[in-house]
N, C-alpha and C. Protein backbone atom coordinates (compact mmCIF):
# COMPACT_ATOMS: atom_id res chain seq x y z
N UNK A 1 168.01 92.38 -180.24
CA UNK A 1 168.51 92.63 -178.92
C UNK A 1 169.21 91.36 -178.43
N UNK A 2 170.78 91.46 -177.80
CA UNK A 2 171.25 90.33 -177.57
C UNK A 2 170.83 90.12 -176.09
N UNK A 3 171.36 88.86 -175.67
CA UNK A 3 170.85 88.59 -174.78
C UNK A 3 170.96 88.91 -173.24
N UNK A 4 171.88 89.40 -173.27
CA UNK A 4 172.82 90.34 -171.74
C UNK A 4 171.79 91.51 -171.79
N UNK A 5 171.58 92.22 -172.74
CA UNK A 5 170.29 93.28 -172.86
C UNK A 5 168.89 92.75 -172.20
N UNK A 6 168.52 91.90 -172.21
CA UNK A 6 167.31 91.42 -171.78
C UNK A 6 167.63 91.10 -170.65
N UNK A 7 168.54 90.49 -170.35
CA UNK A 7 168.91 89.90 -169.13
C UNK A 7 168.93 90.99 -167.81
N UNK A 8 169.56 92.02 -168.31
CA UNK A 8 169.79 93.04 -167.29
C UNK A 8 168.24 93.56 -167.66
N UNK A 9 167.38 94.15 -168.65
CA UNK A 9 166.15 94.45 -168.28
C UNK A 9 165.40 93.68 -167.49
N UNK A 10 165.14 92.45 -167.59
CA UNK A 10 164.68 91.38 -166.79
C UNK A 10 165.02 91.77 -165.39
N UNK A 11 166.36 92.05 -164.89
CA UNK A 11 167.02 92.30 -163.31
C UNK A 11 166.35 93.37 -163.16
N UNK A 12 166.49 94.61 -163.89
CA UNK A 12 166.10 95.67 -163.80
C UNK A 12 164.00 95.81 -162.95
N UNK A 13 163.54 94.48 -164.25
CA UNK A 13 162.27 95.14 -163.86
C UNK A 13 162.16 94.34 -162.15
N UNK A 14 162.79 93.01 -162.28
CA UNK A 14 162.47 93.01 -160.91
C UNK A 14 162.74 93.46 -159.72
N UNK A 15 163.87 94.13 -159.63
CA UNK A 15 163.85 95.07 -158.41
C UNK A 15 163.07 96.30 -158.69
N UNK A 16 162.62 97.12 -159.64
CA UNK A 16 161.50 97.76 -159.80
C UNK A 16 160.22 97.26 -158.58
N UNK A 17 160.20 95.55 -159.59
CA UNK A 17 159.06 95.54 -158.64
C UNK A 17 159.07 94.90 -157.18
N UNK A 18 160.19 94.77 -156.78
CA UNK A 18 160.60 94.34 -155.44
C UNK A 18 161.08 95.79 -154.60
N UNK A 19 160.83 97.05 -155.31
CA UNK A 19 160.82 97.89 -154.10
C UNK A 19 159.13 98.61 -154.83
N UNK A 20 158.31 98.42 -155.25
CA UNK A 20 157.18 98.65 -155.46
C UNK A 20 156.92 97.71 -154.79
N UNK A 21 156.97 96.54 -154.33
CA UNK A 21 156.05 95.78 -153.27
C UNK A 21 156.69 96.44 -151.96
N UNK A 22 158.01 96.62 -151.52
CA UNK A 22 158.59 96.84 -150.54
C UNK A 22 158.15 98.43 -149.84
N UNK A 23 157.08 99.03 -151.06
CA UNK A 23 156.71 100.68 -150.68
C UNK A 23 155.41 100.22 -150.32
N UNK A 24 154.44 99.62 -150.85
CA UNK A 24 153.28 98.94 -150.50
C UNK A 24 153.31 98.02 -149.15
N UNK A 25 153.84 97.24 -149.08
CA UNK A 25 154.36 96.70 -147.12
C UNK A 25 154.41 97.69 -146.38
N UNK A 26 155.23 98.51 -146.57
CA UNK A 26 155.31 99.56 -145.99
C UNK A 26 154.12 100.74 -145.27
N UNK A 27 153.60 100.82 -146.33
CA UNK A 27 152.59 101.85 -146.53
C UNK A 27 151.18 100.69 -145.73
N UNK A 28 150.95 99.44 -146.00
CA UNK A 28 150.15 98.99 -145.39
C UNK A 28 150.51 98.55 -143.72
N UNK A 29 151.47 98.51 -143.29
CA UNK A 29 151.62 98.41 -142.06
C UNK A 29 151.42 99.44 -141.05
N UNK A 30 151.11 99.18 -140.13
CA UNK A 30 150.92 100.15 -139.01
C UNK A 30 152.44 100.17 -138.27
N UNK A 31 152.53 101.69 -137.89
CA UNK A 31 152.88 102.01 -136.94
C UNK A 31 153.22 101.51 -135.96
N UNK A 32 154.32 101.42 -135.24
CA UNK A 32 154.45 100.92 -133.83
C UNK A 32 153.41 101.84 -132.67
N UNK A 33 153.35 103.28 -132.82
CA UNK A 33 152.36 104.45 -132.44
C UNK A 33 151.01 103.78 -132.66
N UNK A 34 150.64 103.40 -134.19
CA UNK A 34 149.49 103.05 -134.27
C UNK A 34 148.88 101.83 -133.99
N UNK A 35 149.77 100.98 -133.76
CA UNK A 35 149.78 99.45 -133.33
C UNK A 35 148.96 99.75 -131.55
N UNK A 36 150.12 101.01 -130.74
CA UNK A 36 149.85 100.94 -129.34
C UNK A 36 148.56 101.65 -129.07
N UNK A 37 148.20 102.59 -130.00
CA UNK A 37 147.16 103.23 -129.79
C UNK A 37 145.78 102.23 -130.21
N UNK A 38 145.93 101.53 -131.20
CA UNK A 38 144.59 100.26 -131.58
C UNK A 38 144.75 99.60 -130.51
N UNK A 39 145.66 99.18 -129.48
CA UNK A 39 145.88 98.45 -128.49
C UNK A 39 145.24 98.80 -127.42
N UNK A 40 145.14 99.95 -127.17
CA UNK A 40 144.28 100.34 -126.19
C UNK A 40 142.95 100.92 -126.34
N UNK A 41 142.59 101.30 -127.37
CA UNK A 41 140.81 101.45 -127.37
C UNK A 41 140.56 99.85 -127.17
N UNK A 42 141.08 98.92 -128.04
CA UNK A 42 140.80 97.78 -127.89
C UNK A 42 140.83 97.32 -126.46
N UNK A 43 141.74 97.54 -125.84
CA UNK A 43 141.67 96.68 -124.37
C UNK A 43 140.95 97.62 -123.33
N UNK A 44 140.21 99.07 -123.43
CA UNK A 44 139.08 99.78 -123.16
C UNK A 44 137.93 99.08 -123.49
N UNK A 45 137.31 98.49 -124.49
CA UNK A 45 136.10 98.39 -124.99
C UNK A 45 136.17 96.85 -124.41
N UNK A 46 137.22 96.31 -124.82
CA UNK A 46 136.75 94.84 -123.79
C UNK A 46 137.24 94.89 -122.68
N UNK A 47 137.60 95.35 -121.82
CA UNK A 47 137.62 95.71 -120.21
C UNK A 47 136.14 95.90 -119.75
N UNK A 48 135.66 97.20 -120.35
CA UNK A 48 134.34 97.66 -119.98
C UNK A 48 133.60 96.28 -120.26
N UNK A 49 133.28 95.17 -121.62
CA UNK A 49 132.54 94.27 -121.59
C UNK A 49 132.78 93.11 -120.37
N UNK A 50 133.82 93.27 -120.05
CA UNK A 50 134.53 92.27 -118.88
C UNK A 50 133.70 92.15 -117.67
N UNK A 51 133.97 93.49 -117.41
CA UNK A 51 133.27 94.30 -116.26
C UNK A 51 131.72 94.15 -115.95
N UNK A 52 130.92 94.17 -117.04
CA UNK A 52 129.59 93.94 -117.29
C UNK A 52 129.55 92.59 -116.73
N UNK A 53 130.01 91.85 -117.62
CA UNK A 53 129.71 90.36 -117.32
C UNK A 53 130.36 89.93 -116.40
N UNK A 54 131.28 90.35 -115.03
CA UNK A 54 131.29 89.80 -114.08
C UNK A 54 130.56 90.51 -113.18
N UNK A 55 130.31 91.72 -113.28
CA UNK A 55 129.33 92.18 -112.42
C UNK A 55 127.84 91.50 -112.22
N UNK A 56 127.45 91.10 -113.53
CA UNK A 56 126.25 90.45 -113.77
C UNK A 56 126.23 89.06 -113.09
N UNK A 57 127.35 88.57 -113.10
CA UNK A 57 127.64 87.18 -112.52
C UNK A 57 127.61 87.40 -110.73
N UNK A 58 128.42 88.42 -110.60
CA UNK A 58 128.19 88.67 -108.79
C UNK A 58 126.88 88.76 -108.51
N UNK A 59 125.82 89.53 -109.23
CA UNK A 59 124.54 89.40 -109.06
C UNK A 59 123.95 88.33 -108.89
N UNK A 60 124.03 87.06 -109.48
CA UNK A 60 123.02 85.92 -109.59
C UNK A 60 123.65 85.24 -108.64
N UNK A 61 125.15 85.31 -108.33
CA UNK A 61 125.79 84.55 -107.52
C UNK A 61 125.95 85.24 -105.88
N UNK A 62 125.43 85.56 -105.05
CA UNK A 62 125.22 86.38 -103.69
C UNK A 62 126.63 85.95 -102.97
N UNK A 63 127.61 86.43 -102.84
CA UNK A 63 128.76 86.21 -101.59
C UNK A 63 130.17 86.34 -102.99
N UNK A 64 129.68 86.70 -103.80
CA UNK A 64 130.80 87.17 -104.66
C UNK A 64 131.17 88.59 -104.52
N UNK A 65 132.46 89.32 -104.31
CA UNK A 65 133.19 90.25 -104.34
C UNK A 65 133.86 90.62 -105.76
N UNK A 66 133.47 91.78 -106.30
CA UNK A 66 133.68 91.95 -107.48
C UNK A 66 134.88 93.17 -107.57
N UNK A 67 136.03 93.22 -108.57
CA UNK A 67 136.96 93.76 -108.16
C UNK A 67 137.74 94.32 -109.38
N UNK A 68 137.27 95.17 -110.23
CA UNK A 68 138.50 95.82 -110.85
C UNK A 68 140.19 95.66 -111.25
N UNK A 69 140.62 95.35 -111.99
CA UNK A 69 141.68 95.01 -111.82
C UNK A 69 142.55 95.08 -112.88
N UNK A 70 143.69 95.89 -112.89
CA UNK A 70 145.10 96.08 -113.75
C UNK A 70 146.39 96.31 -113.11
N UNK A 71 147.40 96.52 -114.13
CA UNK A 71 148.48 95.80 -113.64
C UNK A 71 149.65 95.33 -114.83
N UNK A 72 150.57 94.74 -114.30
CA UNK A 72 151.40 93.83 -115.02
C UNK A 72 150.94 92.70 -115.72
N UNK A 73 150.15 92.15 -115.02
CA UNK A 73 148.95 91.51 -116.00
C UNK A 73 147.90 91.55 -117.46
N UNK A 74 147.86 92.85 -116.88
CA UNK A 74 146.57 93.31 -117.59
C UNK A 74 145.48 93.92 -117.05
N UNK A 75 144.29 94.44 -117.89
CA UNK A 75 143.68 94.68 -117.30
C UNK A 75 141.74 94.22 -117.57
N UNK A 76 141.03 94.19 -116.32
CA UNK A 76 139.65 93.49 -116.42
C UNK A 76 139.41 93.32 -115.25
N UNK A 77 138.75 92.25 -115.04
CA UNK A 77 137.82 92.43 -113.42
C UNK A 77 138.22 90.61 -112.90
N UNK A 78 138.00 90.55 -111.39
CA UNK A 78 138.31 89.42 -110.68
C UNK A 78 136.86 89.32 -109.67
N UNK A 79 136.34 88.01 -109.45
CA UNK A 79 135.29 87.87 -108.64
C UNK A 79 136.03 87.30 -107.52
N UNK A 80 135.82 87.36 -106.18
CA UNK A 80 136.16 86.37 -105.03
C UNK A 80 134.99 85.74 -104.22
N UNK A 81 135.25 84.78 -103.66
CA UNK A 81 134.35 84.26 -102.84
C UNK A 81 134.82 83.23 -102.30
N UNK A 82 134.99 82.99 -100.85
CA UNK A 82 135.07 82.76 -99.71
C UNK A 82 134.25 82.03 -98.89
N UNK A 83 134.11 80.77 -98.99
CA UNK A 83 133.08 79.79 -98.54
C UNK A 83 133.50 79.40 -96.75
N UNK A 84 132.54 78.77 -95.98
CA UNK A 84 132.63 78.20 -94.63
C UNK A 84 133.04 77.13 -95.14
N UNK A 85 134.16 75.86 -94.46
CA UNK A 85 133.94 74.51 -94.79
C UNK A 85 133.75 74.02 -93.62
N UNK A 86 132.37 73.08 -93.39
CA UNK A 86 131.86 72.63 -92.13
C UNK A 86 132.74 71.61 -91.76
N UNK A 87 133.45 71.23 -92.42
CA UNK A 87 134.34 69.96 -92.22
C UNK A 87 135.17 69.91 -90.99
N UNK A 88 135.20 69.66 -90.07
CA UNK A 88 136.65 70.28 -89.38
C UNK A 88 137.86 70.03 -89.39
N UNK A 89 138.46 71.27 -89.34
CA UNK A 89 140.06 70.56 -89.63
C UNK A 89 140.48 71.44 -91.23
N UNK A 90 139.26 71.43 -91.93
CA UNK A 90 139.45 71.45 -93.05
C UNK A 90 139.52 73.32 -93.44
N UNK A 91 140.11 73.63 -94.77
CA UNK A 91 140.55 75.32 -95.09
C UNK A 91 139.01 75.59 -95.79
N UNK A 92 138.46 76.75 -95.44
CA UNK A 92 137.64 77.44 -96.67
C UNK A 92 137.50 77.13 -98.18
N UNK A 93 136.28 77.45 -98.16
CA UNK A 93 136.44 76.99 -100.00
C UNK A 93 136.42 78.48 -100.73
N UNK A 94 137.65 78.37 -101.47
CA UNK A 94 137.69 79.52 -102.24
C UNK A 94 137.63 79.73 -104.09
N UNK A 95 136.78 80.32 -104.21
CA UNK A 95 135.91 80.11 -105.82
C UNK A 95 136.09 81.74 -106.14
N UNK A 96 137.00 81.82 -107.49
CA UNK A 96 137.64 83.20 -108.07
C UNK A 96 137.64 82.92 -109.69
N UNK A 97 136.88 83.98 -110.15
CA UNK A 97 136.98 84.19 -111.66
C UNK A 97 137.71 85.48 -112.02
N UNK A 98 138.65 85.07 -112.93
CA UNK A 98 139.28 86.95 -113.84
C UNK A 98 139.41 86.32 -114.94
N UNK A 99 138.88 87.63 -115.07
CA UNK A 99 139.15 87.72 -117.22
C UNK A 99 140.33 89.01 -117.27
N UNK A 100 141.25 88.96 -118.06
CA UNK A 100 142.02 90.14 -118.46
C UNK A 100 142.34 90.32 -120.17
N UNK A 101 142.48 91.31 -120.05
CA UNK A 101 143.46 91.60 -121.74
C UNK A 101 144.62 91.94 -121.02
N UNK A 102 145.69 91.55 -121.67
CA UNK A 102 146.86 91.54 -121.87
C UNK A 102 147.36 92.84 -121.96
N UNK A 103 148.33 93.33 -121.14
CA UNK A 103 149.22 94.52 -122.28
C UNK A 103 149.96 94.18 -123.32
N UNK A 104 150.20 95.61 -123.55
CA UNK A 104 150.86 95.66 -124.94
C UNK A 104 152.02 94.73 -125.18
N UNK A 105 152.54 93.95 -126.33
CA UNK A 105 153.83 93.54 -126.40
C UNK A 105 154.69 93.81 -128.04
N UNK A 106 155.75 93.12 -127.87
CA UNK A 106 156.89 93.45 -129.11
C UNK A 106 155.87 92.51 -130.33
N UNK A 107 155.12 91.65 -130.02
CA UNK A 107 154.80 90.64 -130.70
C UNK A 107 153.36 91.14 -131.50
N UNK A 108 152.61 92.22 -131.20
CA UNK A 108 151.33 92.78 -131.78
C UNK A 108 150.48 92.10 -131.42
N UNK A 109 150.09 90.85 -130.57
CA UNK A 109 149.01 90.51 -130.03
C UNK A 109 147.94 91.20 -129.11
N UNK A 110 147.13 91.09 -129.51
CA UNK A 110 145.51 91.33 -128.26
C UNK A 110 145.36 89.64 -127.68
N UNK A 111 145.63 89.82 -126.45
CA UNK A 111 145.27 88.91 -125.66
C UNK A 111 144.66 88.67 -124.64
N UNK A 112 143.48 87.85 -124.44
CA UNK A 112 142.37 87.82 -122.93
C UNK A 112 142.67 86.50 -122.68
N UNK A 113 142.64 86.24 -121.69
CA UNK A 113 142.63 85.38 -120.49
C UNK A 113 141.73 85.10 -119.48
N UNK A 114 141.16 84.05 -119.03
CA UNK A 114 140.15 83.90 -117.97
C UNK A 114 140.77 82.51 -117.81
N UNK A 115 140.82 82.65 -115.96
CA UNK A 115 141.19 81.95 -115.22
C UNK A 115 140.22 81.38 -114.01
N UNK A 116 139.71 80.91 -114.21
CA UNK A 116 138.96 80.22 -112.70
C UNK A 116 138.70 78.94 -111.71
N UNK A 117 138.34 79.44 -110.51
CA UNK A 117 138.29 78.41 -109.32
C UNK A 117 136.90 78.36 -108.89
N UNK A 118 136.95 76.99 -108.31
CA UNK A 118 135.39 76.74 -107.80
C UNK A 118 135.62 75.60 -106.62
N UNK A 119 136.05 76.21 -105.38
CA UNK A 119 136.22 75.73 -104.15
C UNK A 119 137.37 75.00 -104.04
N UNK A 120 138.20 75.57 -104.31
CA UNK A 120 139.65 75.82 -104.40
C UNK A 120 140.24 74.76 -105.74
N UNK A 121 139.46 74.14 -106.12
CA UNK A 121 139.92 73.75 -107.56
C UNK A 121 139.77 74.51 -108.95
N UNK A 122 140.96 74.00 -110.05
CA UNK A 122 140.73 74.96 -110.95
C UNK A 122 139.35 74.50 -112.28
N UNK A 123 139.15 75.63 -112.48
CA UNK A 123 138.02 75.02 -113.14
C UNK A 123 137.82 75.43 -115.18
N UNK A 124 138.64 76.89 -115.23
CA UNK A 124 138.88 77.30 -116.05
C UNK A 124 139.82 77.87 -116.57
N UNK A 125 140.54 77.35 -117.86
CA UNK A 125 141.60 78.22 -118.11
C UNK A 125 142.21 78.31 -119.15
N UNK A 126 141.52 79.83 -119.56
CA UNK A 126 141.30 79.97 -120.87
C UNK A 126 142.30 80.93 -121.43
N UNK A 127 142.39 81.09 -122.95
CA UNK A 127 143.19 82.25 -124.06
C UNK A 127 142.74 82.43 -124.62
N UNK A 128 142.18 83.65 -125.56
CA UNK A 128 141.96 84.07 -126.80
C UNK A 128 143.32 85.07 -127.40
N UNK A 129 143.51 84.68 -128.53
CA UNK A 129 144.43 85.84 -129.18
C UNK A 129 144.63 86.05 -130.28
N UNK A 130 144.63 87.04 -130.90
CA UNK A 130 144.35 87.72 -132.52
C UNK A 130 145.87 88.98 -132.39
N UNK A 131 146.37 89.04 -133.75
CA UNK A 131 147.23 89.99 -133.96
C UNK A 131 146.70 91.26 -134.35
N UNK A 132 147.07 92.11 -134.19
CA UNK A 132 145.96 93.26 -133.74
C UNK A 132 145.81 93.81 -134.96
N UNK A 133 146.25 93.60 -135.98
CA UNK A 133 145.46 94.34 -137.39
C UNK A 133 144.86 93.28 -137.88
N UNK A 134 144.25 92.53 -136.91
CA UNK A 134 143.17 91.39 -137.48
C UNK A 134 142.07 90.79 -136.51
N UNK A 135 142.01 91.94 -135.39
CA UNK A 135 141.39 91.88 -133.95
C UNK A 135 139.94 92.06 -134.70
N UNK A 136 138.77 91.05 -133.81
CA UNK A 136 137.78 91.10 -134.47
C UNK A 136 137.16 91.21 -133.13
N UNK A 137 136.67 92.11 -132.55
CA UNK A 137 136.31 92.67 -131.23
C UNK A 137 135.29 91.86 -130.90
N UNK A 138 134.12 91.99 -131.80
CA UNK A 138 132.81 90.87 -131.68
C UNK A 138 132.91 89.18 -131.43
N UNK A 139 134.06 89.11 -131.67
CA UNK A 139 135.02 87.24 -131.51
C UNK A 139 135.09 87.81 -130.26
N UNK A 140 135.74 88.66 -129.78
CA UNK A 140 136.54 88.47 -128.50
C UNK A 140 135.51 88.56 -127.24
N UNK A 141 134.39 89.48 -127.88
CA UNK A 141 133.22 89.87 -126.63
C UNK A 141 132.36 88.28 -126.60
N UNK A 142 132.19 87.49 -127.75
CA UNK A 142 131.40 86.36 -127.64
C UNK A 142 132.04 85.60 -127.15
N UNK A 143 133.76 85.62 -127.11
CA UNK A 143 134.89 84.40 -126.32
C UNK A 143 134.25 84.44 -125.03
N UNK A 144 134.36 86.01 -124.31
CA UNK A 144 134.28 86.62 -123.39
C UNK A 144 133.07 85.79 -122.36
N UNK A 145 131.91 86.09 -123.05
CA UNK A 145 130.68 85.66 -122.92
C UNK A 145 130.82 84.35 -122.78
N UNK A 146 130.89 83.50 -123.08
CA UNK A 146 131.22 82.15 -123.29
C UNK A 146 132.11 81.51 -122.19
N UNK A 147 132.98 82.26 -122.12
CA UNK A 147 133.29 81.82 -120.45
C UNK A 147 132.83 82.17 -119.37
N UNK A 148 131.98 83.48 -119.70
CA UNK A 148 131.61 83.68 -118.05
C UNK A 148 130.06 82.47 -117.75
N UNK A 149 129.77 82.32 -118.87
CA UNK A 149 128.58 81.46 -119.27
C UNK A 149 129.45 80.01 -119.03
N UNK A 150 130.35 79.67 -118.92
CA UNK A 150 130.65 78.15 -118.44
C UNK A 150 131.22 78.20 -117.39
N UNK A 151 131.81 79.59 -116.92
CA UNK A 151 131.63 79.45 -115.41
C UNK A 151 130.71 79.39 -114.23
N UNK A 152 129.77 80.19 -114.68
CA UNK A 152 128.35 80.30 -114.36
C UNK A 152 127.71 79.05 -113.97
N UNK A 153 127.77 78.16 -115.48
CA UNK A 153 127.38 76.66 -115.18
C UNK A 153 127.83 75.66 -114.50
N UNK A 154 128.97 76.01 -114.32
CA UNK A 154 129.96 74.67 -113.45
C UNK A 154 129.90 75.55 -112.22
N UNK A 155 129.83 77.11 -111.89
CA UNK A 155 129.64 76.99 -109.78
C UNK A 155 127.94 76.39 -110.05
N UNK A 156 127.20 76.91 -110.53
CA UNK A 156 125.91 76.67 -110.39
C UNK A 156 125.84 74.98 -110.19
N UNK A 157 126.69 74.08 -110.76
CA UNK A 157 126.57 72.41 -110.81
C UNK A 157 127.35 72.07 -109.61
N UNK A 158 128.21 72.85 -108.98
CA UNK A 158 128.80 72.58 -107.71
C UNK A 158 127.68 71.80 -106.37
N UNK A 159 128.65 70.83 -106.14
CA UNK A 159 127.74 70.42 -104.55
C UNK A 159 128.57 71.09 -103.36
């Protein structure tokens, strides 16, 4: 066999196997449909954990307003609270926690966020984010946890 014979088998097998990988990519990717639909059980199941743990937090903490919340943002829950400042002269002290997931984007991310204040300074401000055919829900509920647990600790250390 001369050598132009091999040569073109050689070409041959590799685009063989460059659209045999290119049917396999394929076949392993999700959906833009299925991308939006994992997107939202996902940002259901950690909403609801959201929800838990700031509710639980309004509990231990008495003068917190607990609040539901979606949007352009996202969606999850916001605490408020509204302090006297004896000072005179001086504005209220205002101390606010939210956690959200993110909506959907072009980019395939799951994204949460927690943002918080503790008498009108900021105190937390956080991201978690995973590409969603690699979302590990149990990461995101212990992220979750973990901040409401260091928010917890820093109003609780407040003077």
């Amino acid at each position: 066999m001369d050598f132009d014979k091999r040569l073109q088998d050689a070409i041959a097998r590799g685009e063989r196997s460059r659209d045999d990988q290119d049917r396999a990519d394929e076949a392993a990717a999700l959906s833009e449909e299925d991308l939006r639909n994992h997107h939202s059980a996902a940002r259901l199941e950690l909403t609801e954990h959201i929800e838990q743990c700031l509710k639980s937090l309004a509990d231990h903490f008495p003068g917190f307003r607990f609040q539901s919340t979606y949007g352009e943002d996202g969606w999850g829950a916001r605490l408020n609270r509204d302090d006297f400042n004896p000072v005179p002269g001086s504005k209220n002290l205002l101390s606010r926690f939210e956690v959200l997931v993110g909506p959907f984007t072009d980019t395939h991310i799951l994204r949460v966020t927690a943002k918080g204040m503790i008498d009108n300074r900021e105190a937390i401000n956080r991201s978690h984010f995973q590409f969603l055919t690699e979302t590990d829900l149990p990461a995101f509920r212990e992220q979750i946890d973990r901040w409401c647990l260091e928010y917890a600790e820093r109003f609780a250390s407040r003077k």
